[in-house]
C-alpha atoms as a PDB file:
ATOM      1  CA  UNK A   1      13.609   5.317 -13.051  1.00  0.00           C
ATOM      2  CA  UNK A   2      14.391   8.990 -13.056  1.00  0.00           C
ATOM      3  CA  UNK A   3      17.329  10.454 -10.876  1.00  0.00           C
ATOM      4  CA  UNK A   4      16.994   7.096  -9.595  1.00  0.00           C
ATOM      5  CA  UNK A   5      13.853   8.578  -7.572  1.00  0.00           C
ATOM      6  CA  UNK A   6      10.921   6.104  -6.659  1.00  0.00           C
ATOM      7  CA  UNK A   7       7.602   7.411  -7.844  1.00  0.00           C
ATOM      8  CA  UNK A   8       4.994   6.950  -4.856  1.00  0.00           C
ATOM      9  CA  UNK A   9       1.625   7.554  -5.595  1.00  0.00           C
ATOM     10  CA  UNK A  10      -1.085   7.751  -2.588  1.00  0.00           C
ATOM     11  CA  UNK A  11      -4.483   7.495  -3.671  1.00  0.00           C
ATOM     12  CA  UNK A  12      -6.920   8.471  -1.127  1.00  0.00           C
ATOM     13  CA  UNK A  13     -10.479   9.623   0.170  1.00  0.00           C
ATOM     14  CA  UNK A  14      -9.720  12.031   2.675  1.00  0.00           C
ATOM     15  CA  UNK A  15     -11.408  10.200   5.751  1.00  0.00           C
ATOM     16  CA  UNK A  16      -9.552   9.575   9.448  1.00  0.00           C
ATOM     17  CA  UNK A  17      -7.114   6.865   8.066  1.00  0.00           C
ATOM     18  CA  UNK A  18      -5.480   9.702   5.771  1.00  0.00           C
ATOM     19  CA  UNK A  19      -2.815  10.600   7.916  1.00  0.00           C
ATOM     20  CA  UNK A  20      -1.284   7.082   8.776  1.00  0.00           C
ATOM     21  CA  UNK A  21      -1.053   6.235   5.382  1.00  0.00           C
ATOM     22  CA  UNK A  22       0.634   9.236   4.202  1.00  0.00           C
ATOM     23  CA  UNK A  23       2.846   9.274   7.229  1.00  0.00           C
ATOM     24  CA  UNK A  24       3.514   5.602   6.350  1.00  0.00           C
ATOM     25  CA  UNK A  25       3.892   6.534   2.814  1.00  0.00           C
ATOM     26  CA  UNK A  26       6.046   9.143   3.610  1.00  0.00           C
ATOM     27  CA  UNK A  27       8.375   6.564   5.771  1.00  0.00           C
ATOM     28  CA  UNK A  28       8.483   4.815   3.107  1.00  0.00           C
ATOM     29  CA  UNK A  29      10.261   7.265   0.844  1.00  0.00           C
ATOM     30  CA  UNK A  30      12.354   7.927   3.267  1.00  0.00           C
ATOM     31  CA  UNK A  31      13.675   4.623   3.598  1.00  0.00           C
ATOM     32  CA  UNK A  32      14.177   3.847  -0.567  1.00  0.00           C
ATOM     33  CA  UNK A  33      14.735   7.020  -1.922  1.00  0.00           C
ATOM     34  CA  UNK A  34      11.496   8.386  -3.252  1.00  0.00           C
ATOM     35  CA  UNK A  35       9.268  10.977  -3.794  1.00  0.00           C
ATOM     36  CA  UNK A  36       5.222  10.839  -2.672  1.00  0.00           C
ATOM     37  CA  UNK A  37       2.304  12.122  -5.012  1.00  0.00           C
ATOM     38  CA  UNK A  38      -1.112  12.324  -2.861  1.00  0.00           C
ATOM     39  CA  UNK A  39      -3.918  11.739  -5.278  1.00  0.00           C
ATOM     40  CA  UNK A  40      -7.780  12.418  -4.044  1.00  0.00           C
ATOM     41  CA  UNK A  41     -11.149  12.143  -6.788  1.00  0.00           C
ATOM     42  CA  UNK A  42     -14.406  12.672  -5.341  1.00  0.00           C
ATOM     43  CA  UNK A  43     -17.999  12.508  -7.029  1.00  0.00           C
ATOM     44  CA  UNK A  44     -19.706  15.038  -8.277  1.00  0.00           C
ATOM     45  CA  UNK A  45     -22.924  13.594  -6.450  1.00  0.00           C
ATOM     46  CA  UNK A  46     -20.486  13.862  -3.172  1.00  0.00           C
ATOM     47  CA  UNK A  47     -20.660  17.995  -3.273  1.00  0.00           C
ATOM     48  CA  UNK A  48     -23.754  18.393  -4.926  1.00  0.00           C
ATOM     49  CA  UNK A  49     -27.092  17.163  -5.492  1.00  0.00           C
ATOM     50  CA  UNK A  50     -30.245  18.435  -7.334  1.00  0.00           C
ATOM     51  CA  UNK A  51     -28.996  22.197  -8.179  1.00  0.00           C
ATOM     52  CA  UNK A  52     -28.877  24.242 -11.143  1.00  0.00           C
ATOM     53  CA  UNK A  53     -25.904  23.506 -13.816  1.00  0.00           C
ATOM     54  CA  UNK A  54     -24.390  26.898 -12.783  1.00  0.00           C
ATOM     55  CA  UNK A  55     -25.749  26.596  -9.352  1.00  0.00           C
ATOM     56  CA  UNK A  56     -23.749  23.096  -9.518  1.00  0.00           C
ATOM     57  CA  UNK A  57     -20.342  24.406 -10.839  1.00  0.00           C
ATOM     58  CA  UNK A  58     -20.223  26.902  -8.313  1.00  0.00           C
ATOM     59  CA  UNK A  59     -20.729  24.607  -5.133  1.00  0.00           C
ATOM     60  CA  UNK A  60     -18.218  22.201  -6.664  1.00  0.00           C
ATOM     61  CA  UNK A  61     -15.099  25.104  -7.518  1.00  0.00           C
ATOM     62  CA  UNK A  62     -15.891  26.078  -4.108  1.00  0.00           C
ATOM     63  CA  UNK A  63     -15.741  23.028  -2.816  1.00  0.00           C
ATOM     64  CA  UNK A  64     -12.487  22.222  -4.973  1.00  0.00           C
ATOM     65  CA  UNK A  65     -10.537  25.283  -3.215  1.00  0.00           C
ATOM     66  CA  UNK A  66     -11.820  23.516   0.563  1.00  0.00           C
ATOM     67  CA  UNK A  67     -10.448  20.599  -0.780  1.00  0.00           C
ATOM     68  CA  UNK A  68      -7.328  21.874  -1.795  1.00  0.00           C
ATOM     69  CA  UNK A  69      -6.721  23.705   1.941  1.00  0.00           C
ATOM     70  CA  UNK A  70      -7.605  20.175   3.387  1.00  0.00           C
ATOM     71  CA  UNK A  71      -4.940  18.175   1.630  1.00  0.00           C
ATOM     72  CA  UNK A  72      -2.319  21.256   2.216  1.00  0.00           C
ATOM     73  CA  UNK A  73      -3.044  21.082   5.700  1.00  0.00           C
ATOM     74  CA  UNK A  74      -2.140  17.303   6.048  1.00  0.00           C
ATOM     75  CA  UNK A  75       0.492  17.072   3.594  1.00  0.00           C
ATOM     76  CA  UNK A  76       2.507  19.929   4.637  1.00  0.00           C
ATOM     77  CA  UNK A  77       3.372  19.136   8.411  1.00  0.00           C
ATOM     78  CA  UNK A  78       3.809  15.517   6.770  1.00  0.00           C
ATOM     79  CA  UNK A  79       6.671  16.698   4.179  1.00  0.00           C
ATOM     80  CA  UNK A  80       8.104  18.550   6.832  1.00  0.00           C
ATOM     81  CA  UNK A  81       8.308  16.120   9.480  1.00  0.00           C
ATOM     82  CA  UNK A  82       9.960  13.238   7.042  1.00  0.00           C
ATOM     83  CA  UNK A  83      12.167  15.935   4.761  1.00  0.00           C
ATOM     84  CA  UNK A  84       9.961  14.034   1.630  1.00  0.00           C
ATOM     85  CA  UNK A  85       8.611  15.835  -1.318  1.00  0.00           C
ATOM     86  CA  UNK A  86       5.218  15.336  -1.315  1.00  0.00           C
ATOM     87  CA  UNK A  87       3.186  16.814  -4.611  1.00  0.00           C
ATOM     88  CA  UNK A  88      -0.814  16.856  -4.087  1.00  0.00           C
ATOM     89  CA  UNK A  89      -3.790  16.935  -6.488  1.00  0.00           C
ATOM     90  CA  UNK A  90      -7.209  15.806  -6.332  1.00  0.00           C
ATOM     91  CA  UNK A  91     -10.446  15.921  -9.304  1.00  0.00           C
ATOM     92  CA  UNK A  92     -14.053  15.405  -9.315  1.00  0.00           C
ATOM     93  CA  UNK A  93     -15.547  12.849 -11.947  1.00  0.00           C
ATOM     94  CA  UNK A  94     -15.427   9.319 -11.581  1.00  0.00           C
ATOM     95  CA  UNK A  95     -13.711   7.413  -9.667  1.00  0.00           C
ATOM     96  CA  UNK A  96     -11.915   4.650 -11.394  1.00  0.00           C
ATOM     97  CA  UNK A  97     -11.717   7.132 -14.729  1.00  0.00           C
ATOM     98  CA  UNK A  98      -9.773   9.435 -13.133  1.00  0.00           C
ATOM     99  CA  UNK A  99      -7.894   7.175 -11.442  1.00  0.00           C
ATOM    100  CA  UNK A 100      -6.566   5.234 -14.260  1.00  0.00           C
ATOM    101  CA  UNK A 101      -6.095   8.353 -16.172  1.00  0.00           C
ATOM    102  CA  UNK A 102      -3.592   9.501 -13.404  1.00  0.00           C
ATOM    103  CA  UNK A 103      -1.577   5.710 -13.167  1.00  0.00           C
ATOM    104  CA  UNK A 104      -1.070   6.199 -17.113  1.00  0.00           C
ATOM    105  CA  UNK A 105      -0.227   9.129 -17.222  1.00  0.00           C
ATOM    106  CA  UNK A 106       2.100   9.589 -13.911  1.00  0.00           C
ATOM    107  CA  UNK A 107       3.863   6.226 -14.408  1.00  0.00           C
ATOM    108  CA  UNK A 108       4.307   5.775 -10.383  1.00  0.00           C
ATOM    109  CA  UNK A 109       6.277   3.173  -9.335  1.00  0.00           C
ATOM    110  CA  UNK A 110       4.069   2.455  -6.173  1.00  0.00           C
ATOM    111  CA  UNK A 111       0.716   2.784  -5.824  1.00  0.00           C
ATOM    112  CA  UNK A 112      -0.022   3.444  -1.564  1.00  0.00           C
ATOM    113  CA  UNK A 113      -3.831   2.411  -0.659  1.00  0.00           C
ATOM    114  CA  UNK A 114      -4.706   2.974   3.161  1.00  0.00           C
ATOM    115  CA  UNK A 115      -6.442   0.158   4.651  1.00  0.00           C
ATOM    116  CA  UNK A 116      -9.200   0.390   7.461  1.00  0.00           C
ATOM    117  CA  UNK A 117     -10.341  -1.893   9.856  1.00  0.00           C
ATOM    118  CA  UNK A 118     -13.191  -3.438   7.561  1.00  0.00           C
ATOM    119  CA  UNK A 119     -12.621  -2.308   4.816  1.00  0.00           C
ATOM    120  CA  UNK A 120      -9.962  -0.543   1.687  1.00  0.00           C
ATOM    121  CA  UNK A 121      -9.811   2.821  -0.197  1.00  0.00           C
ATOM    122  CA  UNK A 122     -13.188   3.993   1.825  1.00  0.00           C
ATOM    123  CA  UNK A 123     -14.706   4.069  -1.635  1.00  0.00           C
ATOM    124  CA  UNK A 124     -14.916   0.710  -1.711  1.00  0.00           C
ATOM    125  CA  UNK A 125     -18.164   0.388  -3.221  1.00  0.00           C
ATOM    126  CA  UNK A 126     -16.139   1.106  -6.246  1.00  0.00           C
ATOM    127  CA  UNK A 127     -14.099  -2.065  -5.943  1.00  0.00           C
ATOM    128  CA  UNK A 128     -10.930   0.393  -6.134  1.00  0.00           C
ATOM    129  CA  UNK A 129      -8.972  -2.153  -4.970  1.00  0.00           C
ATOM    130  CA  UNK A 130      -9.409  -4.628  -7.408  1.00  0.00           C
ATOM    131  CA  UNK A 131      -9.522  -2.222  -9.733  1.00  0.00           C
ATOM    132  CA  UNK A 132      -6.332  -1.081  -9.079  1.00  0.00           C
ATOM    133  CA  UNK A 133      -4.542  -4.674  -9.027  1.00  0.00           C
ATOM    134  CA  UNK A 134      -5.849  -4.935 -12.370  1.00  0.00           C
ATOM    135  CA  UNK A 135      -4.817  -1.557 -13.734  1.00  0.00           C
ATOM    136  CA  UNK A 136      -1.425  -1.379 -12.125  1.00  0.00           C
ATOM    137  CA  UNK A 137       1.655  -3.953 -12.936  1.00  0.00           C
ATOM    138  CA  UNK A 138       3.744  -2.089 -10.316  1.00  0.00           C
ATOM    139  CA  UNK A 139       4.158  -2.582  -6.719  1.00  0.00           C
ATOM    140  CA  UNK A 140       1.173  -1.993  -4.268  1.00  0.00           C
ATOM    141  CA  UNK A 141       1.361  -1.109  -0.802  1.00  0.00           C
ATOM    142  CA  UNK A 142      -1.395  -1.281   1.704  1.00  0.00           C
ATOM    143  CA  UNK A 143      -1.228   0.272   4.321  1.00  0.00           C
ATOM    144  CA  UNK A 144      -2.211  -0.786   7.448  1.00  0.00           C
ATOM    145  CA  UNK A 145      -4.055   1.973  10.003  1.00  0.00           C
ATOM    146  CA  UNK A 146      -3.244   0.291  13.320  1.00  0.00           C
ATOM    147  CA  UNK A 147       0.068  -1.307  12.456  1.00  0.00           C
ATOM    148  CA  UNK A 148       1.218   1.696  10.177  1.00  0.00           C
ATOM    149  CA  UNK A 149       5.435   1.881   8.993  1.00  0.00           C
ATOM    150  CA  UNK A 150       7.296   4.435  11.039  1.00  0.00           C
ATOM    151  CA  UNK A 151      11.276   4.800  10.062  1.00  0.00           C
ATOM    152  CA  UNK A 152      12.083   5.835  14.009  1.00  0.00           C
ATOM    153  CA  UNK A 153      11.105   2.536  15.120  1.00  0.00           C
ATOM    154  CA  UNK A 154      12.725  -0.681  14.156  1.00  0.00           C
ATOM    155  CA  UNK A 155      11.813  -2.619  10.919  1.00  0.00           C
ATOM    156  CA  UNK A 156      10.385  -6.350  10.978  1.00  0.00           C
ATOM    157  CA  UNK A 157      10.256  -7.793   7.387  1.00  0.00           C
ATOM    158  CA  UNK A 158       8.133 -11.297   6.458  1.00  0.00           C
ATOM    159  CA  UNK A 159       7.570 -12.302   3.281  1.00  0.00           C
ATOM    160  CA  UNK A 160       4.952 -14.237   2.471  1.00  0.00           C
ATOM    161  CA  UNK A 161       5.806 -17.069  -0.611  1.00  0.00           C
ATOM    162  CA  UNK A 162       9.510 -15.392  -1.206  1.00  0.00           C
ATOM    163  CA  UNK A 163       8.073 -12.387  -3.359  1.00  0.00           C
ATOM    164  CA  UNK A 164      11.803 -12.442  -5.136  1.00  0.00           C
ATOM    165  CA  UNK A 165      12.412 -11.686  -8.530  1.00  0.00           C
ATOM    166  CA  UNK A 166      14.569 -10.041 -10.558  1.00  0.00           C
ATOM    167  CA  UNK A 167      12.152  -6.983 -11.576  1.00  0.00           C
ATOM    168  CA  UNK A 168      11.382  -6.005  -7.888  1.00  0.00           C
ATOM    169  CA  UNK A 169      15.193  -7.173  -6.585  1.00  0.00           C
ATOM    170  CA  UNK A 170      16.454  -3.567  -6.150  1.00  0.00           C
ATOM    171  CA  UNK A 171      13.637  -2.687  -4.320  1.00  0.00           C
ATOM    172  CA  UNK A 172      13.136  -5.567  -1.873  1.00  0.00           C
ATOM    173  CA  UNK A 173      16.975  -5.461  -1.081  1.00  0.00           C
ATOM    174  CA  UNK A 174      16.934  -1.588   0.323  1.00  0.00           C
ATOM    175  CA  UNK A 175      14.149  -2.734   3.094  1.00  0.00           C
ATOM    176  CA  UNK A 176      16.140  -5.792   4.129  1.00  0.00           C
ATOM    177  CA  UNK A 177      19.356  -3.576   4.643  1.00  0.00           C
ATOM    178  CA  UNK A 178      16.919  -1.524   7.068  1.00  0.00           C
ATOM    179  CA  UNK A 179      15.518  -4.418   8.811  1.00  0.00           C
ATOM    180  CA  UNK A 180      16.058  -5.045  12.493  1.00  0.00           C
ATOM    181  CA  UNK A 181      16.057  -8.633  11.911  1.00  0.00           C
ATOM    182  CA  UNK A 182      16.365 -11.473   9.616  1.00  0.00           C
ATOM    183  CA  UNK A 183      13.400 -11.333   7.302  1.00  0.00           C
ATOM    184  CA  UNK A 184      10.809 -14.551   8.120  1.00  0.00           C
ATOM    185  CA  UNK A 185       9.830 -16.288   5.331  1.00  0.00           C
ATOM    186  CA  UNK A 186       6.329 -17.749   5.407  1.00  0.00           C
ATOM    187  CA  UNK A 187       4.724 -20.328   2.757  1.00  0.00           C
ATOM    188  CA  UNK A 188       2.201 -21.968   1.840  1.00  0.00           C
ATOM    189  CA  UNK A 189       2.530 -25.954   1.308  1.00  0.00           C
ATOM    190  CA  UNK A 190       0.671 -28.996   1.318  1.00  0.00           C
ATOM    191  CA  UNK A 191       2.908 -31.046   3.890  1.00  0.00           C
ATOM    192  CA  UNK A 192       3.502 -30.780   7.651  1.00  0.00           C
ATOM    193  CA  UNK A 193       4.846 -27.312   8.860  1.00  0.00           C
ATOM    194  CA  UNK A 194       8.514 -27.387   8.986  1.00  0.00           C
ATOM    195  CA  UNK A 195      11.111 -24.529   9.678  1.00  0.00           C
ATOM    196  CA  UNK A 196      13.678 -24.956   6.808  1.00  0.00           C
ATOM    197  CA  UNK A 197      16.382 -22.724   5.430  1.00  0.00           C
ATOM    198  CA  UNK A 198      15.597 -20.434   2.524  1.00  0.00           C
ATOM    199  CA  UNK A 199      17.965 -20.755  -0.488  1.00  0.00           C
ATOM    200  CA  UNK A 200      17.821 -17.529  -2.183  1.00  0.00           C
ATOM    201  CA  UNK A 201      20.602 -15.393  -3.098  1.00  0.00           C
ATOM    202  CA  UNK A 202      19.240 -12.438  -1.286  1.00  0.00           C
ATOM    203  CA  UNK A 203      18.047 -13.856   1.883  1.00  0.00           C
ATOM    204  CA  UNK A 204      21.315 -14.903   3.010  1.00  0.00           C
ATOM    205  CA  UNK A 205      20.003 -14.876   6.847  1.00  0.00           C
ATOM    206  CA  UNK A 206      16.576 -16.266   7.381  1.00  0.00           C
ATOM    207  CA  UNK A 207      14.559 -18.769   8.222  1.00  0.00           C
ATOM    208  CA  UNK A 208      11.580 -20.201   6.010  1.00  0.00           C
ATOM    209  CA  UNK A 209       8.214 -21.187   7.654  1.00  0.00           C
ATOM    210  CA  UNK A 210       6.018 -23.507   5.656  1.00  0.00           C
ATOM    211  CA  UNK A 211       2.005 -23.802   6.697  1.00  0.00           C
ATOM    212  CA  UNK A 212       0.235 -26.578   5.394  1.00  0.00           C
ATOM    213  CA  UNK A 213      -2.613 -25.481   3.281  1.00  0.00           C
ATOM    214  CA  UNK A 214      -6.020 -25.346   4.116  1.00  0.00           C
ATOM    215  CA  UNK A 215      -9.131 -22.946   4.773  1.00  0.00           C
ATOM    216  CA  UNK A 216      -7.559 -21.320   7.847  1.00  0.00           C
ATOM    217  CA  UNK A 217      -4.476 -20.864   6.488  1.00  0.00           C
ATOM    218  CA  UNK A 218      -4.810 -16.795   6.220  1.00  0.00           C
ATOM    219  CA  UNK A 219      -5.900 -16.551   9.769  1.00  0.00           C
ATOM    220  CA  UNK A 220      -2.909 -18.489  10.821  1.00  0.00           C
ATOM    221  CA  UNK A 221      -0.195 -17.048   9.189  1.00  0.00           C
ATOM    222  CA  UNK A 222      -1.742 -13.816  10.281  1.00  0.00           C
ATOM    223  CA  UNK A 223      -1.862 -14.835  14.112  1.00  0.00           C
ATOM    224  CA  UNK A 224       2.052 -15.689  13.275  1.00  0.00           C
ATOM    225  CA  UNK A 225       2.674 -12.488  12.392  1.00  0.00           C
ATOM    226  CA  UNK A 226       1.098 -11.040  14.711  1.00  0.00           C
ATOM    227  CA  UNK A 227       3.034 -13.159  17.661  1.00  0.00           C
ATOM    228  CA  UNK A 228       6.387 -12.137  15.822  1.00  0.00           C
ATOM    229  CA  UNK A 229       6.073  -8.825  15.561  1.00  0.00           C
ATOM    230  CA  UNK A 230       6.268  -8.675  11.552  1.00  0.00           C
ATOM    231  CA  UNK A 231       5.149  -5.029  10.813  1.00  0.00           C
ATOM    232  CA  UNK A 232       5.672  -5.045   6.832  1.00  0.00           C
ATOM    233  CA  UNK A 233       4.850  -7.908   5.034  1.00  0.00           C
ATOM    234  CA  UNK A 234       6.138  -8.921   1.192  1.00  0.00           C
ATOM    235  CA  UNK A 235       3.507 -11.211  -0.550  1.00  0.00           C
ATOM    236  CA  UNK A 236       3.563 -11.879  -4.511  1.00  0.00           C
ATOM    237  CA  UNK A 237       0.432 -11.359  -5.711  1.00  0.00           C
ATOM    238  CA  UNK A 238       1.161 -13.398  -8.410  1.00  0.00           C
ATOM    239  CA  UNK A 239       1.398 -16.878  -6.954  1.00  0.00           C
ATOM    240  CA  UNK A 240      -0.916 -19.579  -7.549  1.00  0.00           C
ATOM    241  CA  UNK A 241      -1.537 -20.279  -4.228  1.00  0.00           C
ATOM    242  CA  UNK A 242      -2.469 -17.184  -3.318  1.00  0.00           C
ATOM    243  CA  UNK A 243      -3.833 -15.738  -6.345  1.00  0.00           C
ATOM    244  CA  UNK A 244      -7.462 -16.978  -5.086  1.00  0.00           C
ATOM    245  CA  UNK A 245      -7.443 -15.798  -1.485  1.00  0.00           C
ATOM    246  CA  UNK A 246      -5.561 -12.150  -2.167  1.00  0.00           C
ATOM    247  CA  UNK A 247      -8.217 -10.309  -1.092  1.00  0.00           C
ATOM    248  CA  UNK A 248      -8.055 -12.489   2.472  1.00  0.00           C
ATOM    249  CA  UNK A 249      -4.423 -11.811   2.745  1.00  0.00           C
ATOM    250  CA  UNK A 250      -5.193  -8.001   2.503  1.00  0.00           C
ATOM    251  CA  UNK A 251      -8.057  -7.893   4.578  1.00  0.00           C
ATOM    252  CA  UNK A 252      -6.944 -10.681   7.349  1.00  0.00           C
ATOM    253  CA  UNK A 253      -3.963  -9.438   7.879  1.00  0.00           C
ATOM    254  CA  UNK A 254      -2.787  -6.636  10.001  1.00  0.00           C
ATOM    255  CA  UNK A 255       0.046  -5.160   9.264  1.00  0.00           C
ATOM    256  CA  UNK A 256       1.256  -3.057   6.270  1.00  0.00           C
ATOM    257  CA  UNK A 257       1.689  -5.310   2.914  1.00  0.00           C
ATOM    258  CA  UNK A 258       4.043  -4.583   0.038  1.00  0.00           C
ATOM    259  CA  UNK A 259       2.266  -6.496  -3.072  1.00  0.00           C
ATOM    260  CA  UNK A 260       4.935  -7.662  -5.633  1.00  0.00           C
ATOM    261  CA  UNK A 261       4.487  -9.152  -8.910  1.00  0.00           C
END
């Protein structure tokens, strides 16, 4: 990467969760080293409806400049609080267009979603989400609303299936050197739990939780996580075993999650 700098790209709606996730995103910079991009595409149908062309293109540049005041008011104070760049810019047209056009050609290293109660993105009748995990290689982070990643407070790391490799190494290692504790390892197996200890190189101090598998088995390592405080969770999206249920994972569990590959 460039001057070493990790590329964080929010993408966003503008609605109430807004502010957590930047403020989360912005944590997170803080923490690795990295600068935040906020990215924000609404639909033309949002701002207008049956007007003239010109009529049209008027409401909508008017609109544009509102817009543009809106993000400025909740990025700046943002920036300022964490001492992280943060870049804005936001489109009309649609949504998963513009969107891909702005992953290709910003090359972020993260992509930040913010993550309601019920449901992802807000514009979720897109499938943004999944369109996203299918667009973007890189790591995703979503981030949680009620449970959102603060760098005052203290830092409790699971990882869910030892998301460990080689190409995300670098990355992983900088939020275990933060970490208040040992990072808890959680996976997924088809024998009787057990508590064992993990033999990876990196996670020199931890101890590995394995859940037998079944239909509950979200719900229960979420209720774990829950109990133990875990407020950033690791979980390779690539894994057989959870490849099926990752839209569960995201939506069962409450805290922030950092998707590797």
């Amino acid at each position: 990467m460039k001057n070493n700098k990790y590329k964080i790209l929010v993408l966003s709606d503008l609605t109430k969760t807004t502010k957590n996730t930047l403020k989360s995103s912005a944590s997170l910079a803080k923490m690795i080293g990295g600068t935040v991009d906020f990215f924000c595409v609404k639909k033309p149908t949002e701002i207008v409806e049956k007007e003239s062309q010109l009529s049209a293109m008027r409401t909508i540049n008017k609109e544009y400049f509102a817009i543009d005041k809106a993000i400025e008011k909740i990025v700046k104070p943002i920036s300022d609080e964490f001492g992280v760049t943060i870049t804005h810019n936001h489109t009309f047209g649609n949504v998963k267009n513009e969107i891909g056009d702005y992953i290709s050609t910003n090359n972020p290293d993260v992509i930040v979603i913010g993550k309601r109660k019920s449901k992802i993105f807000g514009i979720l009748g897109d499938n943004i989400t999944d369109f996203v995990l299918k667009k973007f290689n890189g790591i995703i982070v979503i981030a949680s609303d009620d449970n959102t990643v603060d760098i005052s407070k203290h830092l409790s790391l699971g990882m869910l299936n030892e998301p460990l490799t080689d190409k995300n190494k670098a990355f992983t290692e900088k939020f275990i050197s933060l970490s208040s504790n040992p990072p808890k390892v959680f996976k997924i197996h088809d024998k009787t739990n057990l508590i064992t200890e993990s033999n990876s190189t990196i996670l020199t101090e931890t101890q590995e939780y394995i859940f037998d598998k079944g239909d509950n088995i979200i719900k229960n390592i979420s209720n774990y996580l829950s109990k133990s405080n875990v407020n950033l969770l690791f979980v390779d999206r690539e894994k057989e075993s959870l490849k099926p249920n990752i839209k569960d994972v995201i939506n069962n569990i409450d805290c922030t999650l950092i998707l590797t590959n």
